[in-house]
Protein backbone atom coordinates (compact mmCIF):
# COMPACT_ATOMS: atom_id res chain seq x y z
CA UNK A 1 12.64 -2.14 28.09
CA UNK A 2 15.23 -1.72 25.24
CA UNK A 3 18.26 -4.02 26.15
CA UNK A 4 21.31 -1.43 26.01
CA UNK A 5 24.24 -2.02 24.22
CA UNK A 6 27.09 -0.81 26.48
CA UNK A 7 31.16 -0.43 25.26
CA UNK A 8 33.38 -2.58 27.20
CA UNK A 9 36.19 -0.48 26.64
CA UNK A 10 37.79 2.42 29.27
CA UNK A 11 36.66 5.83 27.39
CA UNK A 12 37.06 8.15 30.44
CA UNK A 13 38.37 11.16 30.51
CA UNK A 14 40.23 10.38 33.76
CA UNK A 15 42.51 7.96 33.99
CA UNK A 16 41.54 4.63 35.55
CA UNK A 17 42.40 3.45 39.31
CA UNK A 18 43.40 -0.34 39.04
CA UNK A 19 43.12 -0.98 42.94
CA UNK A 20 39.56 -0.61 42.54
CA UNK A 21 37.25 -3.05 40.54
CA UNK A 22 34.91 -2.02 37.93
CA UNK A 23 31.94 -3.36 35.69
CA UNK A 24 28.85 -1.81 33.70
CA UNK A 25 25.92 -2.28 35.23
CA UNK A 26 21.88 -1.16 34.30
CA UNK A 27 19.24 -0.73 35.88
CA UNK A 28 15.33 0.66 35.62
CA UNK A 29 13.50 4.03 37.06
CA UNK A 30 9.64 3.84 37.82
CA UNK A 31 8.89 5.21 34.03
CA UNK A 32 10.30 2.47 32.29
CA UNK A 33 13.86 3.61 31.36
CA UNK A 34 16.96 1.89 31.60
CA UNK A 35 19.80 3.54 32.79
CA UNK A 36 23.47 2.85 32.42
CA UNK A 37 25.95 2.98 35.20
CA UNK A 38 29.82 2.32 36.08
CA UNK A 39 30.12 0.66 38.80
CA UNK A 40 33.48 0.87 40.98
CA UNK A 41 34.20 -1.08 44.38
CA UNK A 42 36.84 -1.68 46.40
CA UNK A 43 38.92 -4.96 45.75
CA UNK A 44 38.97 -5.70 49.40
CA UNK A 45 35.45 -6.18 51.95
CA UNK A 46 32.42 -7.80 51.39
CA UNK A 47 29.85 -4.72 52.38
CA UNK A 48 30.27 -1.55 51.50
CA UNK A 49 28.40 2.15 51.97
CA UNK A 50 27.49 2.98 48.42
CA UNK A 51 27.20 6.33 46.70
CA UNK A 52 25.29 7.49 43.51
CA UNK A 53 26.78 10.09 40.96
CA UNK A 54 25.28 12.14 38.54
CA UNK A 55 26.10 15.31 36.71
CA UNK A 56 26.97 17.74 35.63
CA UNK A 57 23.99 18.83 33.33
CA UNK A 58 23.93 17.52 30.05
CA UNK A 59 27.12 15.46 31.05
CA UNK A 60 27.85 12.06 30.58
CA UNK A 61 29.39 9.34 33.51
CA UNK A 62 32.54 9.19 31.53
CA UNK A 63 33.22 12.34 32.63
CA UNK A 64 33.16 14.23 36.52
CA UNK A 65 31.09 12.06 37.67
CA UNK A 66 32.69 8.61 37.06
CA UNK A 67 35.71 10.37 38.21
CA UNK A 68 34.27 11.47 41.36
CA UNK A 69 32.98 7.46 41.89
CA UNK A 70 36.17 6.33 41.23
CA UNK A 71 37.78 8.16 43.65
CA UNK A 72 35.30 7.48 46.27
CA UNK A 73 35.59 3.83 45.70
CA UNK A 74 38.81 4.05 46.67
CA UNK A 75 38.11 5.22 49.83
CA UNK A 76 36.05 2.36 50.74
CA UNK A 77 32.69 2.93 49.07
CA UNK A 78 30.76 0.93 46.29
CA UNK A 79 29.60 3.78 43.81
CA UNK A 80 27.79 3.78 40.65
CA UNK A 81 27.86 6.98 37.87
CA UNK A 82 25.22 6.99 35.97
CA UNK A 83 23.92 8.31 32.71
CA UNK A 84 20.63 9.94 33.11
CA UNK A 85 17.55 9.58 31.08
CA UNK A 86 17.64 10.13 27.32
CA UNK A 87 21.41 10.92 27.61
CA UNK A 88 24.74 8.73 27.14
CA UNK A 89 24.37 5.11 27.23
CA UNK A 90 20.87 5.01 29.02
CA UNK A 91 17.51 4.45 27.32
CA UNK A 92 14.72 6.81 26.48
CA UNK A 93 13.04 8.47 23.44
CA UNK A 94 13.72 10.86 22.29
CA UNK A 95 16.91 11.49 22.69
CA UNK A 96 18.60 14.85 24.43
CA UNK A 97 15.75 15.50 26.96
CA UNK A 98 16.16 16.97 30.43
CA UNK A 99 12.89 17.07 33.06
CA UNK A 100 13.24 17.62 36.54
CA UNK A 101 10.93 15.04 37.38
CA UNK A 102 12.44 12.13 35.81
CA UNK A 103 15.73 13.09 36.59
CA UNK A 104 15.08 13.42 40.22
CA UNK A 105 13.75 9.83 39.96
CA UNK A 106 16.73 8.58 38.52
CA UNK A 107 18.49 9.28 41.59
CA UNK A 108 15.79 7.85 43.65
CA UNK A 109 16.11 4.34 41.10
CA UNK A 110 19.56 4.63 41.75
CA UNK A 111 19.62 3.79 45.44
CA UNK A 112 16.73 1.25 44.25
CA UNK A 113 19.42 -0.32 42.48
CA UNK A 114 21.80 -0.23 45.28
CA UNK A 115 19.69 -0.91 48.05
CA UNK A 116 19.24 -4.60 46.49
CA UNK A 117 22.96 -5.14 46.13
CA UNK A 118 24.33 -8.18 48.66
CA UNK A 119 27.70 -6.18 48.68
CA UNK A 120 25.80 -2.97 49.79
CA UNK A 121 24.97 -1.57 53.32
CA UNK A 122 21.21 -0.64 52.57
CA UNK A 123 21.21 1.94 55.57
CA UNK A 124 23.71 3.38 54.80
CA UNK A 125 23.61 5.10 51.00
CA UNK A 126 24.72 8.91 49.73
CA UNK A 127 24.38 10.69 46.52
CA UNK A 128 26.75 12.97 44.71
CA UNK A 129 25.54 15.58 41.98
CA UNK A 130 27.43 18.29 39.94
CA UNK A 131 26.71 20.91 38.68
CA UNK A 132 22.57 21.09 37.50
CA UNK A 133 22.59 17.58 39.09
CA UNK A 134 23.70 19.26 42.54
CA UNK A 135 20.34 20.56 42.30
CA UNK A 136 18.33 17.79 41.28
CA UNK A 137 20.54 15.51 44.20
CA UNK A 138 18.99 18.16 46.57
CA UNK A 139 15.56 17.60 45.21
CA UNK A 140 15.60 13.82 45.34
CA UNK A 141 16.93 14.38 49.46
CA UNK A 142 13.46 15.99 49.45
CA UNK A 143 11.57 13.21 49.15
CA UNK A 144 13.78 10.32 49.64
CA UNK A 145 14.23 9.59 53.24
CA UNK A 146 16.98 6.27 52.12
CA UNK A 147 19.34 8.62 51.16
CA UNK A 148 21.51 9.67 54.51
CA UNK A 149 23.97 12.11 52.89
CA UNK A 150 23.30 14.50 49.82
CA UNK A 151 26.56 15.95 48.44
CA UNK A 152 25.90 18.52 45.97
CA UNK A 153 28.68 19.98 43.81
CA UNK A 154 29.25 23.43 42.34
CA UNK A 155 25.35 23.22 42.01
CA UNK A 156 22.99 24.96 39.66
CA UNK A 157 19.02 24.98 39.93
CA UNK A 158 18.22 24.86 36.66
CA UNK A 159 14.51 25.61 37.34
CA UNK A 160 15.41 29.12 38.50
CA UNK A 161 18.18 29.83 36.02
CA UNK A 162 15.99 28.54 32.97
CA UNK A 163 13.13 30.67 34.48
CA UNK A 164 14.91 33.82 35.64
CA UNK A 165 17.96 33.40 34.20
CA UNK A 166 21.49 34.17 34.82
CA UNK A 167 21.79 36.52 38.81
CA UNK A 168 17.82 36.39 38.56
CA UNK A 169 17.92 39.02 35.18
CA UNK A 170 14.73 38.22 33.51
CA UNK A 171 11.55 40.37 33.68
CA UNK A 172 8.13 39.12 32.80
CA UNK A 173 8.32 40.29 29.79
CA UNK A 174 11.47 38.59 29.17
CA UNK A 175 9.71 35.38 30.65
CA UNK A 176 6.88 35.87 28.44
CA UNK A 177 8.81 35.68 25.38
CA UNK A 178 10.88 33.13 26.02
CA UNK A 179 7.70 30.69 26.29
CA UNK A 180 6.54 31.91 23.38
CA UNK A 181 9.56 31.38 21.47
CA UNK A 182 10.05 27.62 23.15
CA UNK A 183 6.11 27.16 22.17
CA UNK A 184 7.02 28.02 18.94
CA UNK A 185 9.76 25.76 18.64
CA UNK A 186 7.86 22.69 19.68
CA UNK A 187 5.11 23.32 16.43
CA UNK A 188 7.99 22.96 14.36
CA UNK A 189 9.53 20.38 15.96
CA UNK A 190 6.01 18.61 15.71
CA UNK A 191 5.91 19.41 12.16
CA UNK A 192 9.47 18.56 11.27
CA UNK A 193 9.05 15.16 13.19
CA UNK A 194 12.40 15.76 15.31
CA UNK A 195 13.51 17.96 18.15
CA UNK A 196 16.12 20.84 18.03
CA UNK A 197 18.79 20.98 20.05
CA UNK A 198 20.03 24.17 22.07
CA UNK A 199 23.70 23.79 20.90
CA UNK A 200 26.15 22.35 23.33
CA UNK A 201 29.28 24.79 24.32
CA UNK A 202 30.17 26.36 20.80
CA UNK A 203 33.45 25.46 19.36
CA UNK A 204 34.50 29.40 19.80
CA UNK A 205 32.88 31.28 22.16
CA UNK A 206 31.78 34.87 20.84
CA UNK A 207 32.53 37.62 23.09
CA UNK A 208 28.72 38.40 23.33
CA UNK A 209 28.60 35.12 25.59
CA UNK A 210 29.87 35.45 29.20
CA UNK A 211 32.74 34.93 30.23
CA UNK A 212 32.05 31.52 32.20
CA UNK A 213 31.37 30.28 28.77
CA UNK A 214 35.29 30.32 28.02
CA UNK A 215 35.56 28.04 31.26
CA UNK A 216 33.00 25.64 29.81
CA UNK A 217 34.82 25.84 26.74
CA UNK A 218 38.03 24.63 27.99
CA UNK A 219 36.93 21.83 29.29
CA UNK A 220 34.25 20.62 27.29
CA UNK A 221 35.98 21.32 23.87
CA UNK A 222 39.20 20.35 24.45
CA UNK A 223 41.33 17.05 25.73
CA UNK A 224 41.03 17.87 29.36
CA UNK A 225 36.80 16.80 29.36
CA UNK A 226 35.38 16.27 25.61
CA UNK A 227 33.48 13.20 25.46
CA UNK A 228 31.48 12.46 22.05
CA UNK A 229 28.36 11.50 24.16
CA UNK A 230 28.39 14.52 26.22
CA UNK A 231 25.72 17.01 25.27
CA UNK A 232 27.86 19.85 26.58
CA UNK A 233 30.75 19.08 24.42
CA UNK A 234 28.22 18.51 21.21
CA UNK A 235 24.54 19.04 20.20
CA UNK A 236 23.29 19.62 23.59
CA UNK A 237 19.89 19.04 25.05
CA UNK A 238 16.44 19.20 23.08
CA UNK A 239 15.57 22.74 23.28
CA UNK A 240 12.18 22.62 24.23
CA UNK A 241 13.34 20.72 28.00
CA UNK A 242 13.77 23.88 29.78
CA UNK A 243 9.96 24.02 29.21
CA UNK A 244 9.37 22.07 32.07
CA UNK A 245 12.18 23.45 34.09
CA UNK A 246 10.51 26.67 33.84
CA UNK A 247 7.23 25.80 35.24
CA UNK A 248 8.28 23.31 38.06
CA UNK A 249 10.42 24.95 40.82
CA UNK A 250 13.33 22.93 42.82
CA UNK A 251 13.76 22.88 46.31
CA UNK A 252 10.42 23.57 47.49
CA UNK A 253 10.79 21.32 49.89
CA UNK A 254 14.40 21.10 50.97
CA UNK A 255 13.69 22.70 54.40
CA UNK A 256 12.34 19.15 55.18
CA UNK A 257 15.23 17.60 54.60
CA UNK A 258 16.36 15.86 57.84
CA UNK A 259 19.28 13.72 56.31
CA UNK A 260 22.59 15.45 56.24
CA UNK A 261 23.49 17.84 53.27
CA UNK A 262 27.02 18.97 52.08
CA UNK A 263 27.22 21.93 49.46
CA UNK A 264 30.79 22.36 47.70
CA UNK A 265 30.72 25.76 45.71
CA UNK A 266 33.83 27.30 44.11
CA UNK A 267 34.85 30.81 46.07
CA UNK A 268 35.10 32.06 42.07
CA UNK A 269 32.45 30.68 40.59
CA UNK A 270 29.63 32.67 38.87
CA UNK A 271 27.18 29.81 40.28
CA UNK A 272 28.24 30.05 43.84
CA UNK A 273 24.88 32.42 44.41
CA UNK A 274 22.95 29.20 43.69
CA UNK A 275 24.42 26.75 46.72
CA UNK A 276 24.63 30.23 48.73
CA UNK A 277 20.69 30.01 48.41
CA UNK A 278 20.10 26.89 48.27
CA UNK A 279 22.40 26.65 52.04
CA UNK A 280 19.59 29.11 53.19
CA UNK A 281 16.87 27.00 52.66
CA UNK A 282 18.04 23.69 55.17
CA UNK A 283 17.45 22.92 58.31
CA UNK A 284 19.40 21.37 60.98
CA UNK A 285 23.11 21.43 62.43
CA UNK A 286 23.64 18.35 60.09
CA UNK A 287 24.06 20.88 56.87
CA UNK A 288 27.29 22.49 55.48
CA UNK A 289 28.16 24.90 53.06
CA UNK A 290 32.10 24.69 51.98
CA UNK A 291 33.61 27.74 49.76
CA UNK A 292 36.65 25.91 48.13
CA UNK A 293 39.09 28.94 47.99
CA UNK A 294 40.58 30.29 44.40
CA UNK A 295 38.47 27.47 42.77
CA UNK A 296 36.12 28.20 39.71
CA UNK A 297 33.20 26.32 38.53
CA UNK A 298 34.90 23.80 36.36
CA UNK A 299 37.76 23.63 38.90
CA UNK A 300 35.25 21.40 40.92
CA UNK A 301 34.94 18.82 37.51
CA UNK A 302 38.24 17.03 37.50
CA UNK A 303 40.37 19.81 40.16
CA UNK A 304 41.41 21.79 37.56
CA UNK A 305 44.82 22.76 36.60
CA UNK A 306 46.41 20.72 39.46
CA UNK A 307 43.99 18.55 39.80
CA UNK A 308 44.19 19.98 43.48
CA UNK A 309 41.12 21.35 43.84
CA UNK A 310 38.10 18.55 44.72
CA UNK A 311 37.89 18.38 48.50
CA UNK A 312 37.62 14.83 48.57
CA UNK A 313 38.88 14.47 52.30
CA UNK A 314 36.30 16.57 53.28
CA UNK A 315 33.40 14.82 51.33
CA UNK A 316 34.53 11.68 52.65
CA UNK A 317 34.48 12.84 56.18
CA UNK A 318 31.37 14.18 55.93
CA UNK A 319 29.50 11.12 54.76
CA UNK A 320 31.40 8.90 57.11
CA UNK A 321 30.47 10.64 59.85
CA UNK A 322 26.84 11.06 58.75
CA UNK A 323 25.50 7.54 57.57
C-alpha cells in the first residue's frame, strides 16, 4: 500500500473545537486501499463510544463530515471522518471513482479500524453518513452486525437515482440510452488512457438544471463549503462510476437490519422521498425517521444559515440510548 502523504495543517471548512483533541490517522479496507481519516476525541476519559463519518457523495472529510465528528467528539465520542476510496487524501487508482461495493466496505474497515483502538469501546460503535453516504451507511448496517447505531443524513440512494433518476423519471428507454452512452464513454476513456469526469456543481448553474442545483451551488462554490479536494466543488467523479450504481441496487437487505437506525431528512428537501422510502423498508421499534422542519438539503451540511439546523441533541440521544 502507497504510504499517504497527509497535510498537517487545519483546512476545514468549519472552524476547529480546541476542547477536543485531534490527529490524522490511516488505515486499510479488505481491497488494499488506504484511507485517510481525522480523528477527534475528547481531552478527558480513557474509553470512549466511537463513531464513523462519511459523506456526502463526492465530498471530502474536510467538509460535513469532519464537522459532524467534531461535534460529536465533543459530546463524549471518539470519531473518525474519513475520505473514501479514490477521493481526498485516501489511496486508490484511478482517481474520482465511486462503487457501492467498495464504499460500503470502507465503512465496514472503518469500525475495523476502531474496533482495535485501546481508547475505544469495541461494543459499542455507530456510523454517520450524508447525503449518498446516508445510503451506503444503511447498506453497510446490512451486513455489519458491529455497528449498533446507523445515522443516516439527508440520504440519497444513489443506485436508484443513477438508475431511475430524479422522483423515479426514467423509462427504459431512457435507461437504455444512458448505458449506451456510459458504454460509450468508457471506449474512449480506454482509448484516451484517462477517465472523464461528470463535472462537479458548475460554477453557474443554467436554468435548464433544477433548482436544487442552486442549493448545491451555494455551498459547494462558494466560502461557506468549497474545498479544492472536493469533487462536488470541482471535477467531480469519473463518469463511467454510476455504471455500477446502476446495476447493483442498495438496501436489499435493510429489512434485516436489527441494530438501531436514525434517518434525518430535511422537511424541504427534494431528497426527502429517498429516507421516506428507505424508513419503509426497516424493521423494528428501534428505527426513526426525523423531518427537521423548514430545513433543505444542504441545511443538514453545516445547519445552514444559522447554523441552527443539525439536530445534534437528537442524534446524540439516539445513539446513547441505543449502544
Amino acid at each position: 500500500m502507497t504510504k499517504l502523504n497527509l497535510t498537517q495543517e487545519w483546512d476545514k471548512v468549519y472552524p476547529r473545537n480546541e476542547k477536543v483533541n485531534h490527529k490524522k490517522v490511516t488505515f486499510h479496507n479488505r481491497f488494499g486501499i488506504e484511507l485517510a481519516a481525522d480523528m477527534f476525541w475528547p481531552k478527558e476519559g480513557s474509553k470512549f463510544p466511537a463513531i464513523a463519518c462519511a459523506g456526502a457523495f463526492g465530498a471530502v472529510k474536510e467538509q460535513h463530515s469532519g464537522l459532524y465528528a467534531q461535534e460529536m467528539a465533543s459530546r463524549g465520542f471518539l470519531t473518525i471522518a474519513f475520505d473514501p476510496s479514490f477521493t481526498g487524501e485516501s489511496g486508490g487508482e484511478p482517481r474520482c471513482v465511486a462503487s457501492p461495493d467498495i464504499n460500503t466496505e470502507d465503512f465496514q474497515a472503518a469500525v475495523d479500524f476502531l474496533s482495535v483502538q485501546d481508547n475505544v469501546d469495541s461494543n459499542k460503535i455507530s456510523i454517520i453518513g450524508i447525503c449518498g453516504w446516508g445510503g451506503i451507511a444503511l447498506n453497510a448496517a446490512s451486513i455489519d452486525t458491529r455497528i449498533k447505531a446507523t445515522v443516516c443524513i439527508t440520504s440519497y440512494n444513489m443506485s436508484r437515482v443513477n438508475h431511475n433518476g430524479y422522483y423515479d423519471s426514467n423509462d427504459e428507454d431512457a435507461i437504455y440510452k444512458m448505458k449506451e452512452a456510459l458504454n460509450a464513454q468508457r471506449i474512449e476513456d480506454y482509448r484516451n488512457g484517462k477517465y472523464k469526469l461528470a463535472g462537479g456543481v458548475p460554477e453557474i448553474v443554467p436554468e435548464s438544471m433544477p433548482q436544487f442545483f442552486n442549493m448545491y451551488h451555494d455551498y459547494y462554490k462558494t466560502k461557506r463549503g468549497y474545498h479544492p479536494r472536493s469533487l462536488n466543488s470541482n471535477g467531480g467523479w469519473n463518469l463511467t462510476s454510476a455504471l455500477s450504481f446502476i446495476n447493483t441496487p442498495q438496501h436489499v437487505f435493510a429489512g434485516e437490519i436489527r441494530n438501531a437506525v436514525l434517518l434525518v431528512h430535511g422537511e424541504n428537501a427534494h431528497s426527502r422521498y429517498f429516507s421516506e422510502d428507505m424508513f419503509k423498508l426497516l424493521k423494528g421499534d428501534n428505527k426513526e425517521l426525523l423531518i427537521v422542519p423548514n430545513a433543505d438539503h444542504c441545511d443538514l451540511y453545516d445547519g445552514g444559515v444559522n447554523r441552527d439546523k443539525i439536530p445534534f441533541d437528537k442524534i446524540e440521544e439516539f445513539i446513547r440510548k441505543t449502544i
